[in-house]
Protein backbone atom coordinates (compact mmCIF):
# COMPACT_ATOMS: atom_id res chain seq x y z
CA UNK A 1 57.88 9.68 22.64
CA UNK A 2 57.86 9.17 18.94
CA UNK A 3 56.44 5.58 19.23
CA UNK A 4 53.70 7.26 21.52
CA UNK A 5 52.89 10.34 19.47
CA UNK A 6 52.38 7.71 16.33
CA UNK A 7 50.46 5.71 18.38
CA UNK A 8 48.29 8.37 19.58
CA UNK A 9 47.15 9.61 15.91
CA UNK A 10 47.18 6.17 14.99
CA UNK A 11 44.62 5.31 17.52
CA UNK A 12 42.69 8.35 15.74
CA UNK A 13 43.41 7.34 12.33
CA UNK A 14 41.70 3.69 13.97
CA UNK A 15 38.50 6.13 15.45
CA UNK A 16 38.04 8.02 12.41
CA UNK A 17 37.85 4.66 10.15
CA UNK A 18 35.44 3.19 12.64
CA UNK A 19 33.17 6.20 12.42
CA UNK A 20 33.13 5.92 8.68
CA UNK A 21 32.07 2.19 8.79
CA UNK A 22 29.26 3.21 11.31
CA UNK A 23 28.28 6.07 8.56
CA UNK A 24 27.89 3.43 5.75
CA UNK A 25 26.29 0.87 7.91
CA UNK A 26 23.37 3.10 9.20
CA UNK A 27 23.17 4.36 5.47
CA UNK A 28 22.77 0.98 4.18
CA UNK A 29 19.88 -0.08 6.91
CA UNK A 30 17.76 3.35 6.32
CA UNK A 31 18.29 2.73 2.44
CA UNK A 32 17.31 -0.80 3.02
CA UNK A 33 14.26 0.34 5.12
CA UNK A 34 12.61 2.23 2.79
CA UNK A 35 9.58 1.61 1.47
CA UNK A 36 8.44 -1.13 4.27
CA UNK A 37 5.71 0.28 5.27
CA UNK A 38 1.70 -0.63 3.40
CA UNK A 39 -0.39 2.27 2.76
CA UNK A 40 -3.10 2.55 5.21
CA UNK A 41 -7.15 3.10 2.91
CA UNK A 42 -7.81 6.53 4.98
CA UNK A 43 -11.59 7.08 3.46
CA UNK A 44 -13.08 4.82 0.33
CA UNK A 45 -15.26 6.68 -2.87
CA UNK A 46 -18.94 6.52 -2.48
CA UNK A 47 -20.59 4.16 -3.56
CA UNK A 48 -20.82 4.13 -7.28
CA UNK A 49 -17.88 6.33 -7.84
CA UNK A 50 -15.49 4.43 -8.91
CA UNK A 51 -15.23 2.48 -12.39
CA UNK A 52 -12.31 0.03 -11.32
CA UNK A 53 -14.13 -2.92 -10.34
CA UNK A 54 -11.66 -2.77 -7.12
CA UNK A 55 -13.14 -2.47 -3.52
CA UNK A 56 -11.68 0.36 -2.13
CA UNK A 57 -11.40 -1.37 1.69
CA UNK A 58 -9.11 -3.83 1.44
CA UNK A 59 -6.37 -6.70 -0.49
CA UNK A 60 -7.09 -7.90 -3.46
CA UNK A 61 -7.72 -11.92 -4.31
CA UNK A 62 -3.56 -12.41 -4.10
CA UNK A 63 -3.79 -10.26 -0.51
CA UNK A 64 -2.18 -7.58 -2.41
CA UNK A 65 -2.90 -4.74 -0.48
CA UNK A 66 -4.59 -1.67 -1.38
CA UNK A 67 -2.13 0.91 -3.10
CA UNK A 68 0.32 -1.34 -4.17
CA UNK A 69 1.14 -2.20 -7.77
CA UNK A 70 -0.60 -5.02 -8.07
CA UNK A 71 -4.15 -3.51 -6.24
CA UNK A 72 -3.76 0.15 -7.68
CA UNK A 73 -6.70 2.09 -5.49
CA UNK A 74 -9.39 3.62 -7.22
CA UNK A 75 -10.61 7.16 -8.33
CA UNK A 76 -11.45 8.92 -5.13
CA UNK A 77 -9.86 6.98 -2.60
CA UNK A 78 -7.90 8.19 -0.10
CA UNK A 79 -4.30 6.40 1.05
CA UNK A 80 -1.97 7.28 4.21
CA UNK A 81 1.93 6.46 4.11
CA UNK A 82 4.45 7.88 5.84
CA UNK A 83 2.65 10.67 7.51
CA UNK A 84 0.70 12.24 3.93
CA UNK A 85 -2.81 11.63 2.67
CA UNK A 86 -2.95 11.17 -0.98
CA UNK A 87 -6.04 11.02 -2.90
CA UNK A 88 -7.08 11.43 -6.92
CA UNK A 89 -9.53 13.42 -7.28
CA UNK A 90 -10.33 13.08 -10.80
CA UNK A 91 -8.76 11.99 -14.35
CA UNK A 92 -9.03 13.72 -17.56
CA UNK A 93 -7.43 11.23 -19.88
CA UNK A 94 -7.04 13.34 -22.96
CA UNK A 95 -6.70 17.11 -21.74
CA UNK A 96 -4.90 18.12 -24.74
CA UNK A 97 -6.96 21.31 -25.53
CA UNK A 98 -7.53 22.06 -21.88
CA UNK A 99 -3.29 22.79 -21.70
CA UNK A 100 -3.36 24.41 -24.83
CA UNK A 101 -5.76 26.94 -23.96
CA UNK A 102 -4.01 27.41 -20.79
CA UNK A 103 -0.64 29.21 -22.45
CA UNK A 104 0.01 30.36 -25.80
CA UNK A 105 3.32 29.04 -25.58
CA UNK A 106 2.40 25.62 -25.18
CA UNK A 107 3.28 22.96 -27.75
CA UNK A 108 1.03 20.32 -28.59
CA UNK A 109 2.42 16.82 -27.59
CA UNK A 110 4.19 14.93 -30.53
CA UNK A 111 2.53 12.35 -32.59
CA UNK A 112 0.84 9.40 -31.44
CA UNK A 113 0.87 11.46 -27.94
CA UNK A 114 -2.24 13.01 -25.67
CA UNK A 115 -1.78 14.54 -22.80
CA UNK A 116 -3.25 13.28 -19.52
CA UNK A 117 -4.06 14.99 -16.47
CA UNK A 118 -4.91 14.35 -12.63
CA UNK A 119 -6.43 16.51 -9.96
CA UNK A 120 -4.73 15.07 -6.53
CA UNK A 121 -5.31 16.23 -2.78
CA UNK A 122 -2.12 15.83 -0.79
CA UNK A 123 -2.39 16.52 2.94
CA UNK A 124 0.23 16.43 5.22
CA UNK A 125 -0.49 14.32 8.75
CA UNK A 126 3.10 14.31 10.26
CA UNK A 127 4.41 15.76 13.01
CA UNK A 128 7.28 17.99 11.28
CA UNK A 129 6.59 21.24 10.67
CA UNK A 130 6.28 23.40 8.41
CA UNK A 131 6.52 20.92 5.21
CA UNK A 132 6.24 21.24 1.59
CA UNK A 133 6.18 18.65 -0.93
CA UNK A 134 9.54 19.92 -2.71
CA UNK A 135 11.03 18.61 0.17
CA UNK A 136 9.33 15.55 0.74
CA UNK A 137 10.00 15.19 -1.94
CA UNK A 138 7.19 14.01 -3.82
CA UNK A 139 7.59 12.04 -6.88
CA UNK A 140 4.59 11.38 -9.19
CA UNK A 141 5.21 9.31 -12.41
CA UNK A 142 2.87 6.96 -14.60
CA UNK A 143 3.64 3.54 -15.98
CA UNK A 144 1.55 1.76 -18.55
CA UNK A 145 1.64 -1.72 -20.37
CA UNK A 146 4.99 -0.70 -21.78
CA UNK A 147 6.75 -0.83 -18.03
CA UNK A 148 8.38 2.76 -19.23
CA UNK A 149 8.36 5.56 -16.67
CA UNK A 150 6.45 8.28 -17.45
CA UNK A 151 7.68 11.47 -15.19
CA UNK A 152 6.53 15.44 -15.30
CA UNK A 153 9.45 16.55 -16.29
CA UNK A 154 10.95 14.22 -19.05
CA UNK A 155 7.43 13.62 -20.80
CA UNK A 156 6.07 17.72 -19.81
CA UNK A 157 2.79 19.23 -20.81
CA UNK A 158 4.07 22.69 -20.59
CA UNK A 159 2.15 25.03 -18.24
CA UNK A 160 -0.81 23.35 -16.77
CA UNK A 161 -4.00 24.97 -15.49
CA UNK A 162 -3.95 25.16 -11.71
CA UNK A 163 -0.83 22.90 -11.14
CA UNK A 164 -0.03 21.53 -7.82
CA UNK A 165 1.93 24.10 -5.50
CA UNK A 166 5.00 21.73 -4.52
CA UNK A 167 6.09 24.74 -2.60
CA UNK A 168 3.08 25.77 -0.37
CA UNK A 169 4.37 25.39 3.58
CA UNK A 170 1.74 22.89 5.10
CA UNK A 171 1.60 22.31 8.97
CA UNK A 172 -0.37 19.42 10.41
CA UNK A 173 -3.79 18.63 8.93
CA UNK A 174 -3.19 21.50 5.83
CA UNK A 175 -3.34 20.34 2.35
CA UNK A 176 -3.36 21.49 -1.34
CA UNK A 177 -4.57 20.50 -4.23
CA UNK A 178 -3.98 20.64 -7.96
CA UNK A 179 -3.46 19.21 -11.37
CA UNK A 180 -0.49 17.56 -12.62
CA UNK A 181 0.02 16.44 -16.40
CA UNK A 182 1.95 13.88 -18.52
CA UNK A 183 2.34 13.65 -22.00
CA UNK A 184 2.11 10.15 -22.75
CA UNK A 185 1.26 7.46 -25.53
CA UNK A 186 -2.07 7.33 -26.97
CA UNK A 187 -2.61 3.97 -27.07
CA UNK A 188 -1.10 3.32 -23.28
CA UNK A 189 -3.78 5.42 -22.01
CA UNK A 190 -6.10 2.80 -20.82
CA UNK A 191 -2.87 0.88 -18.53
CA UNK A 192 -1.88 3.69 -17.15
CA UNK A 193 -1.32 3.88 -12.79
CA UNK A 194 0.20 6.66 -10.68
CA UNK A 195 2.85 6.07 -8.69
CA UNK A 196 3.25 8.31 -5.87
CA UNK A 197 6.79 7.99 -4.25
CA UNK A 198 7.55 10.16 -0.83
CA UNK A 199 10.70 10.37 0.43
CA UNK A 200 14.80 10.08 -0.41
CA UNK A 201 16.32 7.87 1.67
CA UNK A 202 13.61 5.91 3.37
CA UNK A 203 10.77 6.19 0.48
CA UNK A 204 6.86 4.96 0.72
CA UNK A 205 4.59 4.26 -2.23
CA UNK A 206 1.04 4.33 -3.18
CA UNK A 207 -0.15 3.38 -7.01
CA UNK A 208 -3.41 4.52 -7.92
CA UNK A 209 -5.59 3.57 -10.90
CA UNK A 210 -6.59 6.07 -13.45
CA UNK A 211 -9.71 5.36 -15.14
C-alpha cells in the first residue's frame, strides 16, 4: 500500500512536470511567432501627398515590403496588421511652442532637443470586442540615425494638445485619433521613423516615415 500510494502521487508529481513542459513549449512557439506576419497597404496618399519618394503600393527595389524598416510607408498611408489600421496623418517636426502653449506646466525640452509630434488614426478591424489600445497594447517609439529608441514616456513632451485616447473602448470598424509627441535630438530630426508595435506575446510592426 505504501509502494502504491507513492506511486500514485508520483505518477502526479510525473503529470504535473509534463504540464509544465507543455506550458513553456507553447510559450516559446507564440513568442517565437510573433511578429510573422507583413503589413497589408490598406489605402495609399493621393497623389502628390507624400514627400518620401516611396510608392505607397508596394516593396521596395530589395522587395522590402511596405511598412517594414527598411521601406518605412509614407505620410498618409494607411497599413493593416494584426487586425488594426494605422495611418499618420500628419508630422509637425518641431512643435515645441505648440506643447508649450498647451500647459503652463510644461518644460521646454533640454538643449540640443525639439519636440516632434504626429497626428495618427488607429482603427480597430478585429473581431474582439470591445478593445482599447492600452490593452493592445500599442507601442509607438521613434528611431533615428543614432539606432537609440526614442519612447513617450522616457523622452516625454509633457501634456500634449489632443493626445491619443489609449483608453477609448473601440468595437469593430471604430477608431480614434490623436497626437502623440517625443522629445528628441535636433539634429536626428530628418532620420527619424515610427515604429508602431501591437501586441505582447505575439507582436506585429509597421514603421512609417516622418517627413
Amino acid at each position: 500500500m505504501k509502494a502504491f500510494r507513492f506511486g500514485f502521487f508520483g505518477c502526479f508529481g510525473v503529470l504535473a512536470a509534463g504540464a509544465v513542459l507543455i506550458g513553456v513549449l507553447v510559450l516559446v512557439v507564440a513568442l517565437g511567432s510573433g511578429g510573422d506576419d507583413e503589413p497589408r497597404v490598406v489605402s495609399s496618399p493621393a497623389a502628390g501627398q507624400t514627400t518620401t519618394g516611396v510608392e505607397a503600393t508596394g516593396g521596395d527595389e530589395a522587395g522590402e515590403p511596405l511598412g517594414a524598416r527598411q521601406n518605412p510607408a509614407p505620410i498618409g498611408t494607411a497599413l493593416e496588421a494584426g487586425g488594426w489600421v494605422v495611418k499618420v496623418e500628419e508630422v509637425v517636426p518641431d512643435a515645441t511652442e505648440q506643447v508649450l502653449a498647451e500647459n503652463m506646466f510644461n518644460d521646454p525640452p533640454a538643449e540640443g532637443r525639439q519636440f516632434l509630434m504626429a497626428r495618427v488614426t488607429v482603427q480597430y478591424a478585429g473581431d474582439e470586442e470591445p478593445v482599447t489600445l492600452i490593452g493592445a497594447p500599442f507601442e509607438f517609439s521613434l528611431f533615428g540615425s543614432r539606432g537609440v529608441e526614442y519612447t513617450r514616456f522616457d523622452d516625454s513632451c509633457g501634456v500634449v494638445p489632443d493626445e491619443l485616447d489609449f483608453f477609448k473602448e473601440l468595437y469593430k470598424g471604430g477608431a480614434v485619433s490623436g497626437n502623440l509627441c517625443w522629445s528628441v535630438p535636433s539634429d536626428e530630426v530628418g532620420s527619424l521613423l515610427l515604429r508602431v508595435r501591437i501586441g505582447a506575446i505575439r507582436t506585429h510592426e509597421m514603421w512609417f516615415a516622418l517627413r
